[in-house]
PDB file of N, CA and C in Angstrom:
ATOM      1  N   UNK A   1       0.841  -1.170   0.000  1.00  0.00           N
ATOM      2  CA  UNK A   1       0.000   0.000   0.000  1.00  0.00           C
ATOM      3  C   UNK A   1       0.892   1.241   0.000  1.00  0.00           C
ATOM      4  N   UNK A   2       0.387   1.869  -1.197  1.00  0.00           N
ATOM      5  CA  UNK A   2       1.925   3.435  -1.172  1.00  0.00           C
ATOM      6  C   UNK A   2       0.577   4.483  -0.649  1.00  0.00           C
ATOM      7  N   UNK A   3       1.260   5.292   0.644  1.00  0.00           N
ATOM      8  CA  UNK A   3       0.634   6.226   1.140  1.00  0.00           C
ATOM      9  C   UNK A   3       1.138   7.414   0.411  1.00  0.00           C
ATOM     10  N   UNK A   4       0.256   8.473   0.170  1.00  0.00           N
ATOM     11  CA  UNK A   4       0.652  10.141  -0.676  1.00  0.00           C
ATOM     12  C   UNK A   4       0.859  10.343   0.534  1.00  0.00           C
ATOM     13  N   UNK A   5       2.152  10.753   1.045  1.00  0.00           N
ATOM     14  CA  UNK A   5       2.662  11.574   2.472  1.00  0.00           C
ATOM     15  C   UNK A   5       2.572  13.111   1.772  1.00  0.00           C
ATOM     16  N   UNK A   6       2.833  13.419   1.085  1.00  0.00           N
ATOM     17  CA  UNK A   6       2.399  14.821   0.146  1.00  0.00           C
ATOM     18  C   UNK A   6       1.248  15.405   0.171  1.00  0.00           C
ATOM     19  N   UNK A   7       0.532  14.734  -0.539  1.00  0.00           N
ATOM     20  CA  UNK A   7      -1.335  14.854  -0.242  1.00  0.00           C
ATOM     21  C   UNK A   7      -1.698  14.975   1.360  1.00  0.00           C
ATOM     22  N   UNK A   8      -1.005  13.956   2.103  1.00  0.00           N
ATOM     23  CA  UNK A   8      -1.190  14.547   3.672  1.00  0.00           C
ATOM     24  C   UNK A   8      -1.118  15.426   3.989  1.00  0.00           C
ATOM     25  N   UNK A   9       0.560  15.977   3.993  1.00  0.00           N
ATOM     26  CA  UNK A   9       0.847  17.058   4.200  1.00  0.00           C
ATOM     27  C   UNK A   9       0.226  18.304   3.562  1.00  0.00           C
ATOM     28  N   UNK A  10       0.088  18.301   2.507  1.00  0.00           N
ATOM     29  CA  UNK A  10      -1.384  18.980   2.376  1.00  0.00           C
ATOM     30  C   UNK A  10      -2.132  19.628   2.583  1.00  0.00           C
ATOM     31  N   UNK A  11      -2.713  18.581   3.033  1.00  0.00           N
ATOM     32  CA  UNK A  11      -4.028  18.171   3.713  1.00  0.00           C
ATOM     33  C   UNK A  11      -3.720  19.064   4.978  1.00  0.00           C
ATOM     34  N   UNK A  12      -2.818  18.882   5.688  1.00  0.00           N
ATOM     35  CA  UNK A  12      -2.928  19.091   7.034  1.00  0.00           C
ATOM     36  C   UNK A  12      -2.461  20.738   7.009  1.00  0.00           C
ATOM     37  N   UNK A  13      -1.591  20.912   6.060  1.00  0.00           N
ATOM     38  CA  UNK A  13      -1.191  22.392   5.747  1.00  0.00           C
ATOM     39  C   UNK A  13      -2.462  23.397   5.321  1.00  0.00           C
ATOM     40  N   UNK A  14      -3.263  22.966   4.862  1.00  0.00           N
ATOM     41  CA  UNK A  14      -4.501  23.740   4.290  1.00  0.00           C
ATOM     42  C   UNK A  14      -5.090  24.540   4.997  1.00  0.00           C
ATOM     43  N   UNK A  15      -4.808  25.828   4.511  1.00  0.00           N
ATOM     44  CA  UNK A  15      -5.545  27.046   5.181  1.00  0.00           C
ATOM     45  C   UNK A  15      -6.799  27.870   4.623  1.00  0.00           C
ATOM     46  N   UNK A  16      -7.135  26.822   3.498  1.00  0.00           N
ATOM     47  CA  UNK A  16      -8.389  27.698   2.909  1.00  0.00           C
ATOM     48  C   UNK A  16      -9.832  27.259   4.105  1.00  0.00           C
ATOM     49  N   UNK A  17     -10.970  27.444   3.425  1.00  0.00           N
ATOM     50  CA  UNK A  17     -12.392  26.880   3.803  1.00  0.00           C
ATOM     51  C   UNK A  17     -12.485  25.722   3.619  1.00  0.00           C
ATOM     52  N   UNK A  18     -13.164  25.144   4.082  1.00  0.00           N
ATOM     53  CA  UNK A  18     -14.033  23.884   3.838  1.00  0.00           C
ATOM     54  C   UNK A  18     -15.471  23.377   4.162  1.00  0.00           C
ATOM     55  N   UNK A  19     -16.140  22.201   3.919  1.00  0.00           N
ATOM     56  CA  UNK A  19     -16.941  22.194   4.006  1.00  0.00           C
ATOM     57  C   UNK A  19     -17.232  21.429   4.728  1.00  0.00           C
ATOM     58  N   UNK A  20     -18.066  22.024   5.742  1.00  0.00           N
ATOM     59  CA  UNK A  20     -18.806  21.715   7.172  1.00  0.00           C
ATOM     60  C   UNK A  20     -20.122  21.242   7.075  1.00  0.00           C
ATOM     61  N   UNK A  21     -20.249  19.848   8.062  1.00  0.00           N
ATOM     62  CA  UNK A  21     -21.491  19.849   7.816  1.00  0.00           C
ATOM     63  C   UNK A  21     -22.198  20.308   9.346  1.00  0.00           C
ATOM     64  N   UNK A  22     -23.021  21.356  10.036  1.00  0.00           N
ATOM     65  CA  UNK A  22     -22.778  21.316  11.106  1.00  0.00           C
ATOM     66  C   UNK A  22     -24.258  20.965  12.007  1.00  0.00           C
ATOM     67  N   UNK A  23     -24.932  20.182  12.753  1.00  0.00           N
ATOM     68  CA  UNK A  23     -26.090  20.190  12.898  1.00  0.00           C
ATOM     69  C   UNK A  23     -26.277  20.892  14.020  1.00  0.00           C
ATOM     70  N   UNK A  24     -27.564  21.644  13.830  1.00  0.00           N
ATOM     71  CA  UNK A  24     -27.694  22.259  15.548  1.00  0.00           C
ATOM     72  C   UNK A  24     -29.101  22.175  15.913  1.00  0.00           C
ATOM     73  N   UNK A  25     -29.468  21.529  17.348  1.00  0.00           N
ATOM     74  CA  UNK A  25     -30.582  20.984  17.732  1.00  0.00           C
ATOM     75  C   UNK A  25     -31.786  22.016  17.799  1.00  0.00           C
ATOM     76  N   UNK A  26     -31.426  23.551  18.532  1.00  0.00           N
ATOM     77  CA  UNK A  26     -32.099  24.783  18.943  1.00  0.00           C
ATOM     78  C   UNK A  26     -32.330  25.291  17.384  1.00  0.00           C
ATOM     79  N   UNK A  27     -33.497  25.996  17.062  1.00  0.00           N
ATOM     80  CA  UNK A  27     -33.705  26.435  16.131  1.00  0.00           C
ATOM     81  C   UNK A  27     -34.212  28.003  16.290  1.00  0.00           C
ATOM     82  N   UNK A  28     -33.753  28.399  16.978  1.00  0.00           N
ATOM     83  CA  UNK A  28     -33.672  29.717  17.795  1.00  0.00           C
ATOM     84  C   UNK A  28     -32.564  30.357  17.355  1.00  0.00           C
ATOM     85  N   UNK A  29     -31.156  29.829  16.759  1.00  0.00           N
ATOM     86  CA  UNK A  29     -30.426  30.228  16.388  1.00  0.00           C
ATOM     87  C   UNK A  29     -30.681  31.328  15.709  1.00  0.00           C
ATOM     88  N   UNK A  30     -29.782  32.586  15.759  1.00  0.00           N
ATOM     89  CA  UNK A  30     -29.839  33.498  13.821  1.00  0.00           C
ATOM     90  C   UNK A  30     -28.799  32.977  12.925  1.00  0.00           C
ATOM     91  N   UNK A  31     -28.693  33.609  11.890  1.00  0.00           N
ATOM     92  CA  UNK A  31     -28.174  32.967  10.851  1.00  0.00           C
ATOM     93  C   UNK A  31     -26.684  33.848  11.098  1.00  0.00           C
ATOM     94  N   UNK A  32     -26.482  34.783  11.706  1.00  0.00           N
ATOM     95  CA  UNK A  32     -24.969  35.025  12.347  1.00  0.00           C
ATOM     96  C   UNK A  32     -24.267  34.863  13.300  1.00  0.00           C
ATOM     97  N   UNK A  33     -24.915  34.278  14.525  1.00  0.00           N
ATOM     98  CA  UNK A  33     -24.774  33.007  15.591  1.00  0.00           C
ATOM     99  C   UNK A  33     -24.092  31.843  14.749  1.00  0.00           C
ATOM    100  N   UNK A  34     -25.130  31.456  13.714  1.00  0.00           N
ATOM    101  CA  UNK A  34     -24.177  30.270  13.264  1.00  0.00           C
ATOM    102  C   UNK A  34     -23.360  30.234  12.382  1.00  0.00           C
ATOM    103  N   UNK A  35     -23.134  31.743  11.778  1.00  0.00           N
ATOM    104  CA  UNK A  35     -21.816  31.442  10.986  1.00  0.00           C
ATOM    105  C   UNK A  35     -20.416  31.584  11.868  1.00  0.00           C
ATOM    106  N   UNK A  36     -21.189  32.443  13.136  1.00  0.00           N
ATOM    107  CA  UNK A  36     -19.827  33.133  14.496  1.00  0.00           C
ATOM    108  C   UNK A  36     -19.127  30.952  14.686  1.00  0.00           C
ATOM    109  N   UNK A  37     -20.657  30.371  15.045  1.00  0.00           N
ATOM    110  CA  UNK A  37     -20.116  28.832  15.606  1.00  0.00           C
ATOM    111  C   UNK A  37     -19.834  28.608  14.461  1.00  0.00           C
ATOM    112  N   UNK A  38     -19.928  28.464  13.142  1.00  0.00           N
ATOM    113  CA  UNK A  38     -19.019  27.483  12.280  1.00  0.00           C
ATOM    114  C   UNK A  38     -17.658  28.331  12.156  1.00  0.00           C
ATOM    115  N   UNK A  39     -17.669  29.163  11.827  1.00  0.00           N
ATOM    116  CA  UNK A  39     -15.737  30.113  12.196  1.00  0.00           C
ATOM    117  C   UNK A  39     -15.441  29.457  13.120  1.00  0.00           C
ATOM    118  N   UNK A  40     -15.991  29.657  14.514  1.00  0.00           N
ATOM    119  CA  UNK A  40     -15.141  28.794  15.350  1.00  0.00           C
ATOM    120  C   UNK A  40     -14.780  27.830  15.751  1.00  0.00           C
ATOM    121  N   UNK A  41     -15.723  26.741  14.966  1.00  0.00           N
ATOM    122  CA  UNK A  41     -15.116  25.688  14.428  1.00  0.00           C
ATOM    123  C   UNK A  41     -14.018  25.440  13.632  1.00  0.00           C
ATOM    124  N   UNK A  42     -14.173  26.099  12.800  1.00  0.00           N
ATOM    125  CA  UNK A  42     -13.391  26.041  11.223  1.00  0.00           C
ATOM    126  C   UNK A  42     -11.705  26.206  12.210  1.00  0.00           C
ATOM    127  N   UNK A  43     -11.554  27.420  12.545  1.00  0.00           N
ATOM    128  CA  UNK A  43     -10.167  27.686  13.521  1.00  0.00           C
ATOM    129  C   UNK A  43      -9.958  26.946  14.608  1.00  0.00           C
ATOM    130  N   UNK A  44     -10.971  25.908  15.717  1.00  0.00           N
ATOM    131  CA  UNK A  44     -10.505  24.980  16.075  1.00  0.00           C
ATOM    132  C   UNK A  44      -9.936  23.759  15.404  1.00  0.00           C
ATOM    133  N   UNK A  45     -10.291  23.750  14.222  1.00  0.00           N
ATOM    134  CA  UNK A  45      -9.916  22.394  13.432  1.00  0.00           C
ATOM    135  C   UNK A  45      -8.876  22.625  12.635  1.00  0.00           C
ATOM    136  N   UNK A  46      -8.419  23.984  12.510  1.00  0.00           N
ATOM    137  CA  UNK A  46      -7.180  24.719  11.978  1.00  0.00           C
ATOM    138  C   UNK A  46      -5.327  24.604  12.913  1.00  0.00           C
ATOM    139  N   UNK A  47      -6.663  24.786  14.110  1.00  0.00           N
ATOM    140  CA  UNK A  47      -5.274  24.449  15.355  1.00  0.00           C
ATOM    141  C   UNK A  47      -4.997  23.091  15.515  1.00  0.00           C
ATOM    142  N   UNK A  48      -5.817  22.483  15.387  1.00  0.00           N
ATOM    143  CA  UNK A  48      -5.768  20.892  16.135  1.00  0.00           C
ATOM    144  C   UNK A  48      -5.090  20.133  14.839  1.00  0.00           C
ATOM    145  N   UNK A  49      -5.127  20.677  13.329  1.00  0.00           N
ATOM    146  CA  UNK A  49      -4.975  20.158  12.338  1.00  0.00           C
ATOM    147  C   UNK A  49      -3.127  20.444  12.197  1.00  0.00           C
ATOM    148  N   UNK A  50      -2.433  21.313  12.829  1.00  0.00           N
ATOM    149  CA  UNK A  50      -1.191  22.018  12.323  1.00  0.00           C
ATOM    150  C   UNK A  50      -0.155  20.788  12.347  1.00  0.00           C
ATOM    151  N   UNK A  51       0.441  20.919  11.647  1.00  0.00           N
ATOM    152  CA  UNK A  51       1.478  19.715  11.764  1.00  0.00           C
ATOM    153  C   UNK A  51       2.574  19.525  12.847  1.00  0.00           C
ATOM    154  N   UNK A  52       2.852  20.578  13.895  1.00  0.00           N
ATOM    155  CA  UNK A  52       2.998  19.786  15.554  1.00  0.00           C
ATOM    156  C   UNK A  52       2.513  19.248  16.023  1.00  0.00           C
ATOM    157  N   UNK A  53       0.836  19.272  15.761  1.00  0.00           N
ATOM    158  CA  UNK A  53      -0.235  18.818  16.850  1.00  0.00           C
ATOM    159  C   UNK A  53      -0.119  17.253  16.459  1.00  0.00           C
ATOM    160  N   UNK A  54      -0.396  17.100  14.996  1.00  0.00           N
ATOM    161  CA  UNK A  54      -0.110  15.975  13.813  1.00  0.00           C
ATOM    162  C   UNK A  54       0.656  14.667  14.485  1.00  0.00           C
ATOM    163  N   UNK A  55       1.990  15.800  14.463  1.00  0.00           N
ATOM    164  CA  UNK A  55       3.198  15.229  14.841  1.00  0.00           C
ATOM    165  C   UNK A  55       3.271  14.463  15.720  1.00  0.00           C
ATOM    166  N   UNK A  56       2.389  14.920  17.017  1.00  0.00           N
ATOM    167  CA  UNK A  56       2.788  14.511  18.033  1.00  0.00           C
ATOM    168  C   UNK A  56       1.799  13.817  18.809  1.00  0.00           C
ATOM    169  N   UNK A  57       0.922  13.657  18.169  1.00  0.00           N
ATOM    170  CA  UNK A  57      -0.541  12.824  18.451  1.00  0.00           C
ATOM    171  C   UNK A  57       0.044  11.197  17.174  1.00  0.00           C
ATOM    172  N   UNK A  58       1.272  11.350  16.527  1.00  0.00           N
ATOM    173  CA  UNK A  58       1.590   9.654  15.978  1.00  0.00           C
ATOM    174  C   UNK A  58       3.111   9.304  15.907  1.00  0.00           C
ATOM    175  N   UNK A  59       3.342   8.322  15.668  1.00  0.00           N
ATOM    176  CA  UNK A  59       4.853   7.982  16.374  1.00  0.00           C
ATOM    177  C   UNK A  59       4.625   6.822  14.555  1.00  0.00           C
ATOM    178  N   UNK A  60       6.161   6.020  14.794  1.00  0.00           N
ATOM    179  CA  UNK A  60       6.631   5.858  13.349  1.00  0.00           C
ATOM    180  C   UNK A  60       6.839   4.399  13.389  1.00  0.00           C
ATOM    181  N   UNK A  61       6.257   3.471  12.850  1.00  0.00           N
ATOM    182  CA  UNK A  61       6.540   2.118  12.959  1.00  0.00           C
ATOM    183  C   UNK A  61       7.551   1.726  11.941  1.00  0.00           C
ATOM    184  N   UNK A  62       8.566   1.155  12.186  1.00  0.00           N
ATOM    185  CA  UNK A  62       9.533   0.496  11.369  1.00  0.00           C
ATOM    186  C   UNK A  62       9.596  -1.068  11.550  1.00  0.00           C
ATOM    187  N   UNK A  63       8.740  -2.136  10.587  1.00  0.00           N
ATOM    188  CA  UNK A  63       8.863  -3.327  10.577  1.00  0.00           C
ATOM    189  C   UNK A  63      10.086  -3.944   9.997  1.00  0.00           C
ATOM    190  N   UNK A  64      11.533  -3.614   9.369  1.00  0.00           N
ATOM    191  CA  UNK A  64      12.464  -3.582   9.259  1.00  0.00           C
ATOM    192  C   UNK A  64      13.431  -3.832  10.324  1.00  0.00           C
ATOM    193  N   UNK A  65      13.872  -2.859  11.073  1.00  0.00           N
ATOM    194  CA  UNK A  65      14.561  -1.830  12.276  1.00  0.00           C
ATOM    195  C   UNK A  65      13.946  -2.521  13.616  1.00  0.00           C
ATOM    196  N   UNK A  66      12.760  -2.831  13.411  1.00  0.00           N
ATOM    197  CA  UNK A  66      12.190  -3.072  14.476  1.00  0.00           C
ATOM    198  C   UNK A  66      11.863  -2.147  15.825  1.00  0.00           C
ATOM    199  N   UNK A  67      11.914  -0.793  15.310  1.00  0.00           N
ATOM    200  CA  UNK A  67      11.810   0.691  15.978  1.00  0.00           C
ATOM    201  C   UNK A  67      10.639   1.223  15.859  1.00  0.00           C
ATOM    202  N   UNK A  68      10.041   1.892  17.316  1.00  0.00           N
ATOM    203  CA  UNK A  68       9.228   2.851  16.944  1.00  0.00           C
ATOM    204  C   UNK A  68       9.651   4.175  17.340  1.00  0.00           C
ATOM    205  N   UNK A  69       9.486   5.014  16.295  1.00  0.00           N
ATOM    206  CA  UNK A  69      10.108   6.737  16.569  1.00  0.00           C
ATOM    207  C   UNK A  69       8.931   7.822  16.924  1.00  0.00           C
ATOM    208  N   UNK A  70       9.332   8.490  18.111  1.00  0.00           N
ATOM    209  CA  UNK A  70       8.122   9.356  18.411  1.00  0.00           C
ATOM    210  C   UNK A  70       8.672  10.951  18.456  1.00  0.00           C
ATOM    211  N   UNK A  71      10.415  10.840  17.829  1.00  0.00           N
ATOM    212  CA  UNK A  71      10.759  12.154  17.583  1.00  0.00           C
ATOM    213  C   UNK A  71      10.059  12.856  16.690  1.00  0.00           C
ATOM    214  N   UNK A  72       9.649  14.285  16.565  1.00  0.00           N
ATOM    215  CA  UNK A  72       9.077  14.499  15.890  1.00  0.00           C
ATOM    216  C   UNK A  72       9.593  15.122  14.795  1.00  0.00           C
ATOM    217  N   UNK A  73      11.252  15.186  14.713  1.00  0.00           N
ATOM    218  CA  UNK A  73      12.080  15.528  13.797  1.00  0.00           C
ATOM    219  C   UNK A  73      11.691  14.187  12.495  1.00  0.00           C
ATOM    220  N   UNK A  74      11.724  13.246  13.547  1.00  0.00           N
ATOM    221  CA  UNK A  74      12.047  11.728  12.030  1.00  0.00           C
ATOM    222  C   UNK A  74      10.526  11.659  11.475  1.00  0.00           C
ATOM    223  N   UNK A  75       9.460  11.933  12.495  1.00  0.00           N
ATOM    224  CA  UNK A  75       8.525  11.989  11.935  1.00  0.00           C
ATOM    225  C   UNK A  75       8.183  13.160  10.732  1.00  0.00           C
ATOM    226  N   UNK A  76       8.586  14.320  10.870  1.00  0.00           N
ATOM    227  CA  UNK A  76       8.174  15.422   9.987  1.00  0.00           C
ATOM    228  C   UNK A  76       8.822  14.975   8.876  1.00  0.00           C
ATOM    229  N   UNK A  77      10.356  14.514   8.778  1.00  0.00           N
ATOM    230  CA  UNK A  77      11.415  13.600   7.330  1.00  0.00           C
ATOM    231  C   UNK A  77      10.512  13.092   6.431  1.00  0.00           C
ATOM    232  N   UNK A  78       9.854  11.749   7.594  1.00  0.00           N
ATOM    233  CA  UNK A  78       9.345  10.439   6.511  1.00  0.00           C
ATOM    234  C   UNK A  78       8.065  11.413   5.853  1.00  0.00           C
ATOM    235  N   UNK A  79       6.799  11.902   6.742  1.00  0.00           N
ATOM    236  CA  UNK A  79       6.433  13.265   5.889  1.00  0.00           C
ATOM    237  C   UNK A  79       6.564  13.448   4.641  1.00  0.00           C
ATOM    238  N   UNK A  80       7.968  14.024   4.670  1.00  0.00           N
ATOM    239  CA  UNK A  80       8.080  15.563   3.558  1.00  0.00           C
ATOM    240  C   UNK A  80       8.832  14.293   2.786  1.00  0.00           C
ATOM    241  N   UNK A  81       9.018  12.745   2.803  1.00  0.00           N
ATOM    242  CA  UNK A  81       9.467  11.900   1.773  1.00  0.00           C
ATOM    243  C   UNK A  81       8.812  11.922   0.272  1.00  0.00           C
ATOM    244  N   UNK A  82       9.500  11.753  -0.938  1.00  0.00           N
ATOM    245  CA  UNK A  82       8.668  11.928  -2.201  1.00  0.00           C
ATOM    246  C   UNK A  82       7.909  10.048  -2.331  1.00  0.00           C
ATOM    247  N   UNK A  83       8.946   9.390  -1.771  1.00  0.00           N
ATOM    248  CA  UNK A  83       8.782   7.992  -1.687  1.00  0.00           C
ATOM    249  C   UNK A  83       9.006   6.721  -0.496  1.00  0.00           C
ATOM    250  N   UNK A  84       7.833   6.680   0.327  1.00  0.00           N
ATOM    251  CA  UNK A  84       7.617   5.835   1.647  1.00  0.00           C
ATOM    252  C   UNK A  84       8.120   4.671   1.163  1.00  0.00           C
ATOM    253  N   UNK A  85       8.997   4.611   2.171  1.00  0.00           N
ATOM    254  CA  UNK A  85      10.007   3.577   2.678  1.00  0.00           C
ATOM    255  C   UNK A  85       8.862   1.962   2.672  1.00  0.00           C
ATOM    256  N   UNK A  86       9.273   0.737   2.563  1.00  0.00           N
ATOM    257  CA  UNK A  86       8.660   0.134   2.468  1.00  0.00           C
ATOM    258  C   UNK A  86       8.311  -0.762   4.188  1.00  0.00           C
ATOM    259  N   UNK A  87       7.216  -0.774   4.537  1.00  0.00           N
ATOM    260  CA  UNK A  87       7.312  -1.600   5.871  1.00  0.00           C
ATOM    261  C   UNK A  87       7.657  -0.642   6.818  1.00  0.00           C
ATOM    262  N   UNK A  88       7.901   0.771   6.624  1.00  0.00           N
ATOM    263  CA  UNK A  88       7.215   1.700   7.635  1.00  0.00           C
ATOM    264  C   UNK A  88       5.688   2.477   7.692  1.00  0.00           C
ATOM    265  N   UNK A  89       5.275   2.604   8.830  1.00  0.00           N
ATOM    266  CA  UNK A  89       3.912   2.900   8.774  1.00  0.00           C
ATOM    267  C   UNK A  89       3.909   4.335   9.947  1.00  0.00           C
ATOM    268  N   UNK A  90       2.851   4.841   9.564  1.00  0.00           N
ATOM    269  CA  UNK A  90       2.459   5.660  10.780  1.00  0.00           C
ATOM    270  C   UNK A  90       1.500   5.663  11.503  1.00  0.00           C
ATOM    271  N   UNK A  91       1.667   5.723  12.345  1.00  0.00           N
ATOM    272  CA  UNK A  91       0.288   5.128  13.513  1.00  0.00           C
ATOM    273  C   UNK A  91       0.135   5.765  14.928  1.00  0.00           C
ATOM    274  N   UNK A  92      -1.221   6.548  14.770  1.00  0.00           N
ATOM    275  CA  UNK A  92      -2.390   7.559  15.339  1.00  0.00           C
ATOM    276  C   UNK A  92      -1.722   6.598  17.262  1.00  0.00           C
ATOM    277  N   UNK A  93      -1.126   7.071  18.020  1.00  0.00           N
ATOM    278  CA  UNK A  93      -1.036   7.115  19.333  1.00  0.00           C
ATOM    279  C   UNK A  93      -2.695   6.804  20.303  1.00  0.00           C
ATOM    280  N   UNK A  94      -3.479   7.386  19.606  1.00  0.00           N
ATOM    281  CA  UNK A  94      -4.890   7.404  20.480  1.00  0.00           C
ATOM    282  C   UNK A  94      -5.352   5.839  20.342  1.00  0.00           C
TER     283      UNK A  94
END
């Protein structure tokens, strides 16, 4: 399986808009209440998305080496790689 570490990075770099789907139970809302809560959504998911946070919420499996790396130097490397190493993986800590 070849992962786009590019397309991730990306992904995780992306500072435009996107699209939210957001449900809200009260229908009392106005319609600038909920654009104030989807902004502040949008910029919580901006922070939580940055590639320290990334970084450091996954650590680096090497089935080779037999290592797991939770620096976040080796992690940001394999990243910004044009071509993933074979039998390393990355894997979500939670």
């Amino acid at each position: 399986m070849n992962v786009d570490y590019q397309a991730i990075d990306n992904l995780i770099c992306m500072k435009k808009s996107r699209d939210l789907l957001v449900l809200f139970k009260e229908d009392l809302m106005t319609s600038q209440a909920i654009e104030q809560e989807v902004a502040s959504l949008n910029n919580l998911l901006f922070t939580v998305e940055e590639l320290d946070h990334f970084v450091a919420a996954h650590e680096l499996i090497d089935l080779i080496k037999y290592t797991i790396q939770s620096n976040s130097a080796e992690i940001k490397k394999s990243l910004k790689r044009k071509k993933a190493k074979p039998f390393v993986f990355l894997n979500n800590k939670n």
